[in-house]
Protein backbone atom coordinates (compact mmCIF):
# COMPACT_ATOMS: atom_id res chain seq x y z
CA UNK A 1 0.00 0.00 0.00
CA UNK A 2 1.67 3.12 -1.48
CA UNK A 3 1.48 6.32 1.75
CA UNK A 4 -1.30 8.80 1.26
CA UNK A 5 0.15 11.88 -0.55
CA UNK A 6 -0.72 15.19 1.09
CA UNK A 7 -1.37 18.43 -1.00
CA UNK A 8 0.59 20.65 1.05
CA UNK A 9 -0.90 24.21 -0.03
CA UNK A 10 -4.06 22.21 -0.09
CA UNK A 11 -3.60 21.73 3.64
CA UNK A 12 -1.71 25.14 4.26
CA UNK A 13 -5.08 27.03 2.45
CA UNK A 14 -6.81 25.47 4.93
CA UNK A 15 -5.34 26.51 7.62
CA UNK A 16 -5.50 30.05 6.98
CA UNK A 17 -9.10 29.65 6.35
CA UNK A 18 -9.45 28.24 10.07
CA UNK A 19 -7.56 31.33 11.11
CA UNK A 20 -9.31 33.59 10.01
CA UNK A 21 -12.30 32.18 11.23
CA UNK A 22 -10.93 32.15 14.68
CA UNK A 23 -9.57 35.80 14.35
CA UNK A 24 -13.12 37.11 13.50
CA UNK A 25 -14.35 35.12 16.59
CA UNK A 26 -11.84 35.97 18.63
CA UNK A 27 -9.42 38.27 17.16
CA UNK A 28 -5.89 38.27 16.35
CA UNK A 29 -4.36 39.31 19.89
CA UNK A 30 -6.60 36.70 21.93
CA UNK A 31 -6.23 33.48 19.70
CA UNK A 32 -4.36 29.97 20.43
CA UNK A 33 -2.60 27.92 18.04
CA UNK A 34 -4.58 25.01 19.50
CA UNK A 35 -7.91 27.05 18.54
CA UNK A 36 -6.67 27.12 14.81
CA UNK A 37 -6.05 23.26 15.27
CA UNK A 38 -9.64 22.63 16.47
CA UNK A 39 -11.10 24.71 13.73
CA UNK A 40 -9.08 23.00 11.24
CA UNK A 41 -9.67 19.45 12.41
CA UNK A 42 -5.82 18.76 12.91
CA UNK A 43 -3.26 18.81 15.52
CA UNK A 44 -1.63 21.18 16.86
CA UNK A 45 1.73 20.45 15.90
CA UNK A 46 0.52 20.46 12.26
CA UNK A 47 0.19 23.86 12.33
CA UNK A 48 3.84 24.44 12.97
CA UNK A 49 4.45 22.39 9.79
CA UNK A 50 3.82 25.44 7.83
CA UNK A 51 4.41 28.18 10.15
CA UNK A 52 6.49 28.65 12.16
CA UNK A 53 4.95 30.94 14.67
CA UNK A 54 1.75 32.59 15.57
CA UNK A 55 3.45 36.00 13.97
CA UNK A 56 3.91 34.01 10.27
CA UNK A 57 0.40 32.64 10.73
CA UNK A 58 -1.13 35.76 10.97
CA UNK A 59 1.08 37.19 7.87
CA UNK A 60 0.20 34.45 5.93
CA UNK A 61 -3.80 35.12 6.25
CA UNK A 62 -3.30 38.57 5.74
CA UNK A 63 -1.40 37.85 2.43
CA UNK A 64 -3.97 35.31 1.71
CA UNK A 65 -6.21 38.13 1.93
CA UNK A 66 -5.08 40.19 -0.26
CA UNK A 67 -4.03 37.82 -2.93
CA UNK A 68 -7.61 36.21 -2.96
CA UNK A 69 -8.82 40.11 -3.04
CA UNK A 70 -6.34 40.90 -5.82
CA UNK A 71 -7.01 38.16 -7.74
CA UNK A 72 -10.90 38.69 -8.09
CA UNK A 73 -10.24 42.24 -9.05
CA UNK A 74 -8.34 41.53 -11.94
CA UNK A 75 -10.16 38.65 -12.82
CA UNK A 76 -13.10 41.28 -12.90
CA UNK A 77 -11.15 44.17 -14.65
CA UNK A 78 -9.81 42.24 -17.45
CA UNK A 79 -13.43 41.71 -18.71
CA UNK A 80 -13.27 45.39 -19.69
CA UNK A 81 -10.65 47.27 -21.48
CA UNK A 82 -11.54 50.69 -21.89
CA UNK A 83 -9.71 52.78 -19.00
CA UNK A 84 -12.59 54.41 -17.72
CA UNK A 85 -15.09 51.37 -17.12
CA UNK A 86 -11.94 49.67 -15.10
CA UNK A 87 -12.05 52.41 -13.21
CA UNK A 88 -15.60 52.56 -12.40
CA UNK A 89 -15.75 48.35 -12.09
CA UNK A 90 -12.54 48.68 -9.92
CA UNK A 91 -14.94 50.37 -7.04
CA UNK A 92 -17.84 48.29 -7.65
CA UNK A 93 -16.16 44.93 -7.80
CA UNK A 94 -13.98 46.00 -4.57
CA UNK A 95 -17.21 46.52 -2.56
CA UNK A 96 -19.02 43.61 -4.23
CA UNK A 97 -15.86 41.52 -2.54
CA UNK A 98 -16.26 43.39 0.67
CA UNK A 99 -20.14 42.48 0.53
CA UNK A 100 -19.26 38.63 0.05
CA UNK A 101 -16.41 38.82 2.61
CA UNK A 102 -18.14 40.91 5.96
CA UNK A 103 -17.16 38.56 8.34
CA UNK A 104 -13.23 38.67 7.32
CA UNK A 105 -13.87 42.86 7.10
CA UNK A 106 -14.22 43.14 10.41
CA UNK A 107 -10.39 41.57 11.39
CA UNK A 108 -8.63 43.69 8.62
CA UNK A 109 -8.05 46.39 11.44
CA UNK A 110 -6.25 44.05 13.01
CA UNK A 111 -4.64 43.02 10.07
CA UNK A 112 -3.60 46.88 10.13
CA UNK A 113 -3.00 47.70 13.63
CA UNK A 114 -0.34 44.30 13.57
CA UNK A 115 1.52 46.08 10.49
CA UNK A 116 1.96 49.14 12.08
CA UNK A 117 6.12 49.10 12.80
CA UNK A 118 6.41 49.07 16.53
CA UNK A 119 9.33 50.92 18.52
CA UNK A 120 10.72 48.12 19.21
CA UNK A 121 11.08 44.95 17.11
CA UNK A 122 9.81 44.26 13.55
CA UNK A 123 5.58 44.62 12.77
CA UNK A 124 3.80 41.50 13.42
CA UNK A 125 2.96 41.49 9.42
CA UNK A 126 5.86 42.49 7.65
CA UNK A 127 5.60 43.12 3.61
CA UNK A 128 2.07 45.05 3.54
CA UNK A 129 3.42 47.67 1.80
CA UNK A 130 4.72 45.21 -1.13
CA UNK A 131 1.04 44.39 -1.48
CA UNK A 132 0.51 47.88 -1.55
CA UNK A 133 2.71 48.74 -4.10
CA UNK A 134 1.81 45.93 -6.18
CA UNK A 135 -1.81 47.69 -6.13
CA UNK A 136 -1.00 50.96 -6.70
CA UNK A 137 1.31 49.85 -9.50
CA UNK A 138 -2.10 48.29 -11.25
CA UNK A 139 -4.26 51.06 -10.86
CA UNK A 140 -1.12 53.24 -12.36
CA UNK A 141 -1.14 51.09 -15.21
CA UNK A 142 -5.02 51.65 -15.76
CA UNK A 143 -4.60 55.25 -15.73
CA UNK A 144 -1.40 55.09 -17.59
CA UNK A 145 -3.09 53.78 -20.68
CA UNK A 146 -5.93 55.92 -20.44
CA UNK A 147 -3.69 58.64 -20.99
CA UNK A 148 -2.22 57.07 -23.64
CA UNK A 149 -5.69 56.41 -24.96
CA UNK A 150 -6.26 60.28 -25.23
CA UNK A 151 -9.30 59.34 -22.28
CA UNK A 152 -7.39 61.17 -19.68
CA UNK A 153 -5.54 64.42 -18.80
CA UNK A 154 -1.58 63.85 -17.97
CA UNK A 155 -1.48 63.51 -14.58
CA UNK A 156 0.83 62.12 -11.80
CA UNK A 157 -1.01 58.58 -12.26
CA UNK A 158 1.09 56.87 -8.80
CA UNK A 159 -0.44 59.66 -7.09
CA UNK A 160 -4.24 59.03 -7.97
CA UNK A 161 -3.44 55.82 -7.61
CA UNK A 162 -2.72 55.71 -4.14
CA UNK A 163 -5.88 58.55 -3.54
CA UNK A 164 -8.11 55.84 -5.25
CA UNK A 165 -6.33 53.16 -2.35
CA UNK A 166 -6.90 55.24 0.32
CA UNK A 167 -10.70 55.90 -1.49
CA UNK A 168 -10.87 51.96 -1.08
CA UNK A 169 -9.72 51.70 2.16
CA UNK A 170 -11.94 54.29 4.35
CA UNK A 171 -15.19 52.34 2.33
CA UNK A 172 -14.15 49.27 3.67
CA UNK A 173 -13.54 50.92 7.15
CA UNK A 174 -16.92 52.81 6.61
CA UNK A 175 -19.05 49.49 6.01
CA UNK A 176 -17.17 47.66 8.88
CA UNK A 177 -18.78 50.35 11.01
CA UNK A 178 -21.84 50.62 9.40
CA UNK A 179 -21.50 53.93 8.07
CA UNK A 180 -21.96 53.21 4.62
CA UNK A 181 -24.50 50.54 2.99
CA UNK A 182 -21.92 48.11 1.38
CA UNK A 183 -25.06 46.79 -0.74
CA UNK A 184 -26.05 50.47 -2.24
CA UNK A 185 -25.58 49.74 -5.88
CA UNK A 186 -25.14 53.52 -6.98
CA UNK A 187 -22.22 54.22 -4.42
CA UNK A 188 -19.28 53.09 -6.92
CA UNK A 189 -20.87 55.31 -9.76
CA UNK A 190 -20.88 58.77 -7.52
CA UNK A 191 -17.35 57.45 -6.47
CA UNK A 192 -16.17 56.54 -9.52
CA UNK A 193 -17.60 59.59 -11.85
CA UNK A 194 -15.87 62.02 -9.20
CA UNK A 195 -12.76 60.51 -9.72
CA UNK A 196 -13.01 60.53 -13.59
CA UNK A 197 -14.31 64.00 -13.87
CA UNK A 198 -11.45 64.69 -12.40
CA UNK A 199 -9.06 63.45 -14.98
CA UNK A 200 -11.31 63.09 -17.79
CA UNK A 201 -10.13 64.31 -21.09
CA UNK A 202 -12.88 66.38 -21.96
């Protein structure tokens, strides 16, 4: 009888999915590796199979995060190719994600706060602004080619890019605290036709 063959980022993926499910119950500060291990049907030691500590587990779900935010966005954008709809789509697919996703929403502070660099020693999620960059050099691209398109004014595109970020960011903090309705249809249209009459061409 040949041994059973494990899918290792089969088993890692699931994992982080257990994670974050304990970090929304319980948040990131207050959570036990041996809480992960319950949630993810394994042992303990498992765990440190593909992390080494509780500070790489909670990098990798933030990561995690991101890339399975990343990758829906593009996915999304890439069904349009004029400039100015990926613009408008890049709001309403972002807050169609954050509508699907309202129970991982409410940990991304967290996410933040263990990013932040602290006096002393190295941020509990180190590389967030690699992910950030890697964003902002996206959106840059979008508006890049929209000025080559003749759709948009010549403009400092890194710096609208990281306004349209930080745009992204304070609507996700907004519908984590209710402020907003994450569901309102005609909020990425007012968002997204402020930004473009901004830079519009015309």
């Amino acid at each position: 009888m040949s041994p059973k063959t494990v899918d290792k980022e089969k088993k890692r993926r699931k994992i982080l999915k257990a994670t974050i499910k304990v970090f929304s119950d319980r948040g990131i500060s207050g959570f036990k590796m041996i809480d992960v291990a319950k949630a993810a049907g394994i042992g303990k030691g498992t765990i440190y199979e593909y992390f080494a500590s509780k500070e790489e587990l909670i990098a990798g779900c933030f990561m995690a995060f991101m890339e399975d935010y990343g990758n829906f966005l593009v996915l999304e954008l890439k069904k349009e190719s004029d400039p100015k709809k990926q613009i408008m789509n890049f709001f309403g697919v972002s807050l169609r994600y954050f509508a699907k996703h309202q129970k991982e929403m409410s940990i991304i502070f967290d996410f933040w706060a263990a990013a932040v660099p602290r006096k002393h020693g190295s941020p509990l999620v180190p590389g967030i602004e690699k992910a950030y960059a890697e964003f902002k050099k996206y959106v840059s691209a979008i508006l890049d080619d929209g000025i080559g398109q003749g759709l948009f004014r010549k403009h400092d595109t890194e710096t609208i890019a990281l306004m349209i970020l930080g745009l992204i960011d304070s609507l996700m903090f907004q519908a984590v605290l209710g402020i907003i309705d994450i569901t309102d249809k005609t909020l990425p249209d007012k968002i997204s036709n402020t930004i473009l009459k901004g830079i519009s061409n015309e």
